[in-house]
PDB file of N, CA and C in Angstrom:
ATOM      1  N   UNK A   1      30.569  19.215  -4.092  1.00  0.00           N
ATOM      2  CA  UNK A   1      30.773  19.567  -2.713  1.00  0.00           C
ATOM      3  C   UNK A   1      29.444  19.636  -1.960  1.00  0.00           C
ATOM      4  N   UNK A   2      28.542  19.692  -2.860  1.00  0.00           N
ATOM      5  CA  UNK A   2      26.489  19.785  -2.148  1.00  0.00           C
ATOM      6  C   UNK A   2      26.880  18.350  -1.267  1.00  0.00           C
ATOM      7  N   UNK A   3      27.413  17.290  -1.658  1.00  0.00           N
ATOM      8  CA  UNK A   3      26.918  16.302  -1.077  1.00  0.00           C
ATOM      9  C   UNK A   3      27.705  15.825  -0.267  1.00  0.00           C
ATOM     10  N   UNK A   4      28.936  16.312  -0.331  1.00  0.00           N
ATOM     11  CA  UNK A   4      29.848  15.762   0.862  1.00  0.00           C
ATOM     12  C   UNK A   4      29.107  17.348   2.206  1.00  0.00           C
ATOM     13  N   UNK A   5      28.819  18.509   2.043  1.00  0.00           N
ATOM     14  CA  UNK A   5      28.130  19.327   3.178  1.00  0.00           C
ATOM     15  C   UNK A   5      26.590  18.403   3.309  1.00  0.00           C
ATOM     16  N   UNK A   6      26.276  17.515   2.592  1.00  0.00           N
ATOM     17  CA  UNK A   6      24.935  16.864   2.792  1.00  0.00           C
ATOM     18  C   UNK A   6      25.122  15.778   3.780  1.00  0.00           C
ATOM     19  N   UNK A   7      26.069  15.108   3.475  1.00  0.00           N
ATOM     20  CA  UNK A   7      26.263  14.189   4.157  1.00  0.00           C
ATOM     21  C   UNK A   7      26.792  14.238   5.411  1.00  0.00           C
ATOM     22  N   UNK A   8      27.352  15.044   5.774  1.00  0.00           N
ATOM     23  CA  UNK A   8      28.120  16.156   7.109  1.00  0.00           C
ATOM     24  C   UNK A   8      26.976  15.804   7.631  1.00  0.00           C
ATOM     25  N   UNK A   9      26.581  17.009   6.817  1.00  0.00           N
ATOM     26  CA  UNK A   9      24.785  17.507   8.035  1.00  0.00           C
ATOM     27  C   UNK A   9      24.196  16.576   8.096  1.00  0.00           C
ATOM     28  N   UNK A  10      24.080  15.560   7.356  1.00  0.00           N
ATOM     29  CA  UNK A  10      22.563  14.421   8.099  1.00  0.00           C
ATOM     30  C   UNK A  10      22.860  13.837   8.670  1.00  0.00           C
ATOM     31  N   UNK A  11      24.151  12.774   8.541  1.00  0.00           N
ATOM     32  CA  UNK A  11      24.692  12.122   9.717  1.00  0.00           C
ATOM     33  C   UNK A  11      25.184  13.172  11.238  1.00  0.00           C
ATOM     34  N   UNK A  12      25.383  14.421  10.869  1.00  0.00           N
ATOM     35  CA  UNK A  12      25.621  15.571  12.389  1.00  0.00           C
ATOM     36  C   UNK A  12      27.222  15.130  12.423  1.00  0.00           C
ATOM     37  N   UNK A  13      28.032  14.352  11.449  1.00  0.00           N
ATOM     38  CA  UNK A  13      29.293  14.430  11.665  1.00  0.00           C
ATOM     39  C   UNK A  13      30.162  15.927  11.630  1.00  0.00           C
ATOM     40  N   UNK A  14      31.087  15.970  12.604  1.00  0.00           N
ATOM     41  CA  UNK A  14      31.675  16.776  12.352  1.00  0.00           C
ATOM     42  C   UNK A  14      32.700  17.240  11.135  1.00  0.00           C
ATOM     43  N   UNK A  15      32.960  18.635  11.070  1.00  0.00           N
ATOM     44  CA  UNK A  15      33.143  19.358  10.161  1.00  0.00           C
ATOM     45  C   UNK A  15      34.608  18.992   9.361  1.00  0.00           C
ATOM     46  N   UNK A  16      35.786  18.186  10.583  1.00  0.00           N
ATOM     47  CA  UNK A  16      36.685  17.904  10.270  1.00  0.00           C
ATOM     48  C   UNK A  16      36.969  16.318   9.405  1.00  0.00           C
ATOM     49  N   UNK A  17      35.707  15.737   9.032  1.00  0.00           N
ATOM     50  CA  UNK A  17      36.078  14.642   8.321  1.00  0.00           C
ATOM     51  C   UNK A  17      35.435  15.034   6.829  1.00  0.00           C
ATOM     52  N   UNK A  18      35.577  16.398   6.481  1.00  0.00           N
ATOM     53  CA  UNK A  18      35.469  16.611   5.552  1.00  0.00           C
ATOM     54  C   UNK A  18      36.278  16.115   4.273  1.00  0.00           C
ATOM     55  N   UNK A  19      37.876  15.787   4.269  1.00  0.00           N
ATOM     56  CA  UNK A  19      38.607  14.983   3.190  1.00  0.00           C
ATOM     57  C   UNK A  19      38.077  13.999   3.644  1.00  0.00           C
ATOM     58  N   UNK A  20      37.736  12.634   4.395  1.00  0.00           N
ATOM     59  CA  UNK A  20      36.630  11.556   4.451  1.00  0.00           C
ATOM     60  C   UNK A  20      35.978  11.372   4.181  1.00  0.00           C
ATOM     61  N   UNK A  21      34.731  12.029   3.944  1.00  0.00           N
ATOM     62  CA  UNK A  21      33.815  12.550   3.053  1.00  0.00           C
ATOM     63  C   UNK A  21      33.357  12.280   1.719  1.00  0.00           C
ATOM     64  N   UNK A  22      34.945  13.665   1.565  1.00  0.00           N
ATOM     65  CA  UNK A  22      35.180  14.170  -0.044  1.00  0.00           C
ATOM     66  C   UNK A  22      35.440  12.767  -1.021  1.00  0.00           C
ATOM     67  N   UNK A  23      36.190  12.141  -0.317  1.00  0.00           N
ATOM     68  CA  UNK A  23      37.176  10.958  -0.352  1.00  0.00           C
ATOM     69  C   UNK A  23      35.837   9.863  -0.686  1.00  0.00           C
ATOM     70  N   UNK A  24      35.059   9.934  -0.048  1.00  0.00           N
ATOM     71  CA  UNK A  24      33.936   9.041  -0.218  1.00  0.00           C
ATOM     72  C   UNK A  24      33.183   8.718  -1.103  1.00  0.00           C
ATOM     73  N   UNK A  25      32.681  10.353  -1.051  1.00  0.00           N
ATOM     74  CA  UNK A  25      31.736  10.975  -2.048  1.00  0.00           C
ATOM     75  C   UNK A  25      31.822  10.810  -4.060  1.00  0.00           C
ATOM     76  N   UNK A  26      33.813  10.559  -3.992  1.00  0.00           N
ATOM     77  CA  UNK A  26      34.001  10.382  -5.311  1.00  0.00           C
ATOM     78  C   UNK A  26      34.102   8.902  -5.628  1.00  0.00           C
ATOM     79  N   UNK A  27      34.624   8.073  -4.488  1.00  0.00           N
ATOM     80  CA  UNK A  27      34.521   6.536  -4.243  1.00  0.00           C
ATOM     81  C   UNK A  27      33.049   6.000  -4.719  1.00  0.00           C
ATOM     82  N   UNK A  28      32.179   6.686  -3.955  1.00  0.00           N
ATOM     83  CA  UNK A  28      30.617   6.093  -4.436  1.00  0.00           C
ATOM     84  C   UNK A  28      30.155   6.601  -6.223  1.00  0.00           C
ATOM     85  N   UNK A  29      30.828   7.710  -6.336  1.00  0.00           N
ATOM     86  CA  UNK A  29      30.010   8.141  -7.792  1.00  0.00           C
ATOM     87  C   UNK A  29      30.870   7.617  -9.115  1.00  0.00           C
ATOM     88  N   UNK A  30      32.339   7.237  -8.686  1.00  0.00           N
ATOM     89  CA  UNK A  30      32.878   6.172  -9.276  1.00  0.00           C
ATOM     90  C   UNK A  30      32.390   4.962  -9.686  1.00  0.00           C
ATOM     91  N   UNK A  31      31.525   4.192  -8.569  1.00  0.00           N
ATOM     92  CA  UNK A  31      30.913   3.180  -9.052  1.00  0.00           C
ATOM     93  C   UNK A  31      29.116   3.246  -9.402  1.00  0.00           C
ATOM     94  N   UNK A  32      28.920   4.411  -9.668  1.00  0.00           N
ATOM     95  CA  UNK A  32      27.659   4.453 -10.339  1.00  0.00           C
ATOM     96  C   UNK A  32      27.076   5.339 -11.619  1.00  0.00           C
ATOM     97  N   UNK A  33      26.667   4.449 -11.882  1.00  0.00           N
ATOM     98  CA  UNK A  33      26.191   4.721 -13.896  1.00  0.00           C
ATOM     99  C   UNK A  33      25.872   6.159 -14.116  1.00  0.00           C
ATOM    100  N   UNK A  34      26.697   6.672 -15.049  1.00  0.00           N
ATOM    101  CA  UNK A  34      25.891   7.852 -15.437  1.00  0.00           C
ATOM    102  C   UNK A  34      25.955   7.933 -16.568  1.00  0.00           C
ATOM    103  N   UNK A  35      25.572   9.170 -17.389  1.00  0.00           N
ATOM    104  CA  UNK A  35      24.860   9.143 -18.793  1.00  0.00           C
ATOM    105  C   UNK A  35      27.303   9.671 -19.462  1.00  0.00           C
ATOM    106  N   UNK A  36      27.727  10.417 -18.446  1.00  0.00           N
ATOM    107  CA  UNK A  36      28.811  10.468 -19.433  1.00  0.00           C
ATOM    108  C   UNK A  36      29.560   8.646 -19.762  1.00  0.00           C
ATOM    109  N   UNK A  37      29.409   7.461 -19.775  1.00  0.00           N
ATOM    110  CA  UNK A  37      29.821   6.153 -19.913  1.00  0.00           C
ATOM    111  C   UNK A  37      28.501   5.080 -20.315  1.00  0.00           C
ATOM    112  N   UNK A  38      28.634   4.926 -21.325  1.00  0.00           N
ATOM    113  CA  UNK A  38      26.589   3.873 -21.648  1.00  0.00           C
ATOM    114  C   UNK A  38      26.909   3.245 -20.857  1.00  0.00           C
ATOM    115  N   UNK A  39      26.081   2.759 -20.518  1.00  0.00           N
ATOM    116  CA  UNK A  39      25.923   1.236 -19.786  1.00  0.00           C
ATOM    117  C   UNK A  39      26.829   0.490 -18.371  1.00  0.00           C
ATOM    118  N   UNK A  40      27.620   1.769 -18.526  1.00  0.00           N
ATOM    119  CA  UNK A  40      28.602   1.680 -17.042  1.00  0.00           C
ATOM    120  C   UNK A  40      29.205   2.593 -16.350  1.00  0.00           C
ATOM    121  N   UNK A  41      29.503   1.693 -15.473  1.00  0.00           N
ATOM    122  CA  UNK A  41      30.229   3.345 -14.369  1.00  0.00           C
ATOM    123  C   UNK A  41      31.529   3.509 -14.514  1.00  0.00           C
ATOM    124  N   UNK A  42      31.907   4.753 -14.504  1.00  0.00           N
ATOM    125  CA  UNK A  42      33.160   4.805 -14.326  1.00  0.00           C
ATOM    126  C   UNK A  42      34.062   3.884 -14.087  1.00  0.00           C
ATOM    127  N   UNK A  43      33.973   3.080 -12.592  1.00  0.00           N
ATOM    128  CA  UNK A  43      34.955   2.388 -12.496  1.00  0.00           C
ATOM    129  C   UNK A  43      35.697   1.168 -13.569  1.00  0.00           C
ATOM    130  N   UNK A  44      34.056   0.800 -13.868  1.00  0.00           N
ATOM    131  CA  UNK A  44      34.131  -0.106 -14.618  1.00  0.00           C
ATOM    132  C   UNK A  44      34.417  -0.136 -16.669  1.00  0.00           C
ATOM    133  N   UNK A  45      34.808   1.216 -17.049  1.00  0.00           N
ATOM    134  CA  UNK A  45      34.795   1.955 -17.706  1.00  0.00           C
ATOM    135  C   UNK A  45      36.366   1.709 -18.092  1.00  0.00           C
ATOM    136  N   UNK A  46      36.873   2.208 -16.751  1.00  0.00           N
ATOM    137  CA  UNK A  46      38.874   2.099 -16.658  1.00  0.00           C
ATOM    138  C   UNK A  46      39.114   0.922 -16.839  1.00  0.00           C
ATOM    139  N   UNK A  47      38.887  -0.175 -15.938  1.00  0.00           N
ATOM    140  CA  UNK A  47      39.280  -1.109 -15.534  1.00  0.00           C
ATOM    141  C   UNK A  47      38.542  -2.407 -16.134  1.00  0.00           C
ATOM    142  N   UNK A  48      37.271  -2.509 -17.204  1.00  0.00           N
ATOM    143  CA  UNK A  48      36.828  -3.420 -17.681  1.00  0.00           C
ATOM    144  C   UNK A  48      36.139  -4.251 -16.769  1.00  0.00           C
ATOM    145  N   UNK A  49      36.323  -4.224 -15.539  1.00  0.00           N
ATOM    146  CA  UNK A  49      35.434  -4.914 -14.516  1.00  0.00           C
ATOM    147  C   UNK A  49      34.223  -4.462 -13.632  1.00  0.00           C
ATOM    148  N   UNK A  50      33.355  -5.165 -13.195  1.00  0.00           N
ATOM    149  CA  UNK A  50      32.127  -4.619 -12.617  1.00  0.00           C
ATOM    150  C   UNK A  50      32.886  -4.274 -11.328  1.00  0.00           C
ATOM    151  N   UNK A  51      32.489  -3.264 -10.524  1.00  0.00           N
ATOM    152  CA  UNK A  51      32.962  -2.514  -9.325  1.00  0.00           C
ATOM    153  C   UNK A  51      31.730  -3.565  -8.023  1.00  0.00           C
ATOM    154  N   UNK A  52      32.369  -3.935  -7.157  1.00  0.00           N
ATOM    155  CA  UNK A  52      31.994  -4.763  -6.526  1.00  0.00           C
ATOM    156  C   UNK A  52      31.635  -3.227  -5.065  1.00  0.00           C
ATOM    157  N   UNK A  53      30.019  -3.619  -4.188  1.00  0.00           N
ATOM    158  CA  UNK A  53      30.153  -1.767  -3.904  1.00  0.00           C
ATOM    159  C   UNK A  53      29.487  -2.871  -2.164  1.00  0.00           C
ATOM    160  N   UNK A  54      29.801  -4.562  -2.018  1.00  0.00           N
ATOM    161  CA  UNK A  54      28.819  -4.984  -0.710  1.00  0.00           C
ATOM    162  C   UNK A  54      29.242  -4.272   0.018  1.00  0.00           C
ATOM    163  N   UNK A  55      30.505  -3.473   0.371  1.00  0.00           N
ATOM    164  CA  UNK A  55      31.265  -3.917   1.363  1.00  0.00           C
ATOM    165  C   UNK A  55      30.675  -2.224   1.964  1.00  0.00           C
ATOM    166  N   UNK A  56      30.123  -1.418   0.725  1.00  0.00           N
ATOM    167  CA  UNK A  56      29.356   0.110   1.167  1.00  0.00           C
ATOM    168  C   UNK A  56      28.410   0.437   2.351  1.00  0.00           C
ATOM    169  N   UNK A  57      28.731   1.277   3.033  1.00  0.00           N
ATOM    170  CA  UNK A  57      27.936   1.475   4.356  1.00  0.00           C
ATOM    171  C   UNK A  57      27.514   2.557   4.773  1.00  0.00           C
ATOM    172  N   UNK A  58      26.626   2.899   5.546  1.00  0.00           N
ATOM    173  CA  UNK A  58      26.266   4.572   6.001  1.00  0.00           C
ATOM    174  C   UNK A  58      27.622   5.164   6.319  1.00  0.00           C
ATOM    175  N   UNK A  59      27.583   6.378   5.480  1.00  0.00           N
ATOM    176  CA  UNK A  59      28.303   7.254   6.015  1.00  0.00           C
ATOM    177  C   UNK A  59      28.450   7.459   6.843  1.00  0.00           C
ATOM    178  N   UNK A  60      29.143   7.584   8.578  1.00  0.00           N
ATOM    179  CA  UNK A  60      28.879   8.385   9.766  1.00  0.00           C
ATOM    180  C   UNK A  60      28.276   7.443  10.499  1.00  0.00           C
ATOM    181  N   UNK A  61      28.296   5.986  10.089  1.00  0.00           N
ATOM    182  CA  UNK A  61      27.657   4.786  11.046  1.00  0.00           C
ATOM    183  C   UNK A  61      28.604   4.907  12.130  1.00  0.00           C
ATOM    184  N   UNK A  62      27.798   4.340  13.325  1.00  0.00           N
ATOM    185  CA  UNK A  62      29.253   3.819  14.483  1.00  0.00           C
ATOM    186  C   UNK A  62      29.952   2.395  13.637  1.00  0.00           C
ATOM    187  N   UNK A  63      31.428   2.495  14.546  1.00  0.00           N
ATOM    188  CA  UNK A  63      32.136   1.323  14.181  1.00  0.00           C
ATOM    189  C   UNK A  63      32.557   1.274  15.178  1.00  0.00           C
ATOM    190  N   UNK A  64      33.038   0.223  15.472  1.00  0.00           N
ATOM    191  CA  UNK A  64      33.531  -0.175  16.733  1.00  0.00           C
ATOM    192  C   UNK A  64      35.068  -1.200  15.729  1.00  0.00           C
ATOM    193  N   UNK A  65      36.531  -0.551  16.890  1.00  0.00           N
ATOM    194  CA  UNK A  65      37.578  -1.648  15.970  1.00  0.00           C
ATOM    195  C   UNK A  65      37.976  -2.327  17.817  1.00  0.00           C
ATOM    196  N   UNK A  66      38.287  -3.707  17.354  1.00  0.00           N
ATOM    197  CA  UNK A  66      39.300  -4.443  18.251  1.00  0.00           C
ATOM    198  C   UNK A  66      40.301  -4.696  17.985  1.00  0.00           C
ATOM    199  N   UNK A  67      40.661  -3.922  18.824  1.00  0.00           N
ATOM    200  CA  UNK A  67      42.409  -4.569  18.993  1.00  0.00           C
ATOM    201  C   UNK A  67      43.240  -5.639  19.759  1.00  0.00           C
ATOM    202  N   UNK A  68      43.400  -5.997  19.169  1.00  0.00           N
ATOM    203  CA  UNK A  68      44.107  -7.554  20.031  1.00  0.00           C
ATOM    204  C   UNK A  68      44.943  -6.923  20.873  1.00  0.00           C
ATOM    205  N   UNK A  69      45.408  -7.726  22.340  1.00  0.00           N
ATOM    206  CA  UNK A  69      46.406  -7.389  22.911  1.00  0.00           C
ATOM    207  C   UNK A  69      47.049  -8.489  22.523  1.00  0.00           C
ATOM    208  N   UNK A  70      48.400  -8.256  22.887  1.00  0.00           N
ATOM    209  CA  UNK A  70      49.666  -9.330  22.341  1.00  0.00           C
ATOM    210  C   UNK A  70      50.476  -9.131  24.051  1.00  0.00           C
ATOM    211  N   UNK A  71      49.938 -10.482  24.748  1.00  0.00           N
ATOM    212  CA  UNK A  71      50.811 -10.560  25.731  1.00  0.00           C
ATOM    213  C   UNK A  71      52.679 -11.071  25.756  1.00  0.00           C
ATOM    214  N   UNK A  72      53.050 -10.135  25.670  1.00  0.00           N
ATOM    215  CA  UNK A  72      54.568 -10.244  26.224  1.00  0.00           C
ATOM    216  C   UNK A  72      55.092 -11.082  27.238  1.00  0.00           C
ATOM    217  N   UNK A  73      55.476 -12.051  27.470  1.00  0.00           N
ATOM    218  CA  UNK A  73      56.124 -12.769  28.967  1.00  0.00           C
ATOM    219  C   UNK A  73      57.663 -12.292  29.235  1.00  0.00           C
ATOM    220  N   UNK A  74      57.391 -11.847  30.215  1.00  0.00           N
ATOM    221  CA  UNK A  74      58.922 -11.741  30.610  1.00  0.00           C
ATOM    222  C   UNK A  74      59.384 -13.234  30.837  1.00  0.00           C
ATOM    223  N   UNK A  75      61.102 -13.209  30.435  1.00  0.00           N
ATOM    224  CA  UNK A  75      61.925 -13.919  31.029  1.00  0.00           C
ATOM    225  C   UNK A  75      62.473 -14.002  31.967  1.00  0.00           C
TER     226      UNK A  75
END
């Protein structure tokens, strides 16, 4: 929990994307090596495959989404 209140505070996100976070926080340590698995991470541990991590980004970055409009014609 140190690092999901770490990550709060440095990015200055607010307090309520704390399950986002949390949610994150176990997503990232899933795919990285530690001493309980030799030579691999967790993910790759379960599932026999290397955990693919490009798609990882700052926590608390802006995003911007578009939404298409879908014009309707009347008849």
């Amino acid at each position: 929990m140190n690092v999901v209140r770490s990550m709060l505070n440095e990015r200055k996100v607010p307090k309520t994307f704390w399950s986002e976070a949390a949610k994150w926080c176990v997503h990232i340590q899933n795919r990285c090596p530690t001493s309980a698995v030799e030579d691999k991470t967790p993910e790759e541990a379960w599932s026999n495959e290397k955990p693919v991590v490009g798609y990882f980004r700052v926590f608390g970055c802006v995003a911007h989404v578009h939404i298409y409009q879908i014009k309707i014609e009347a008849n």
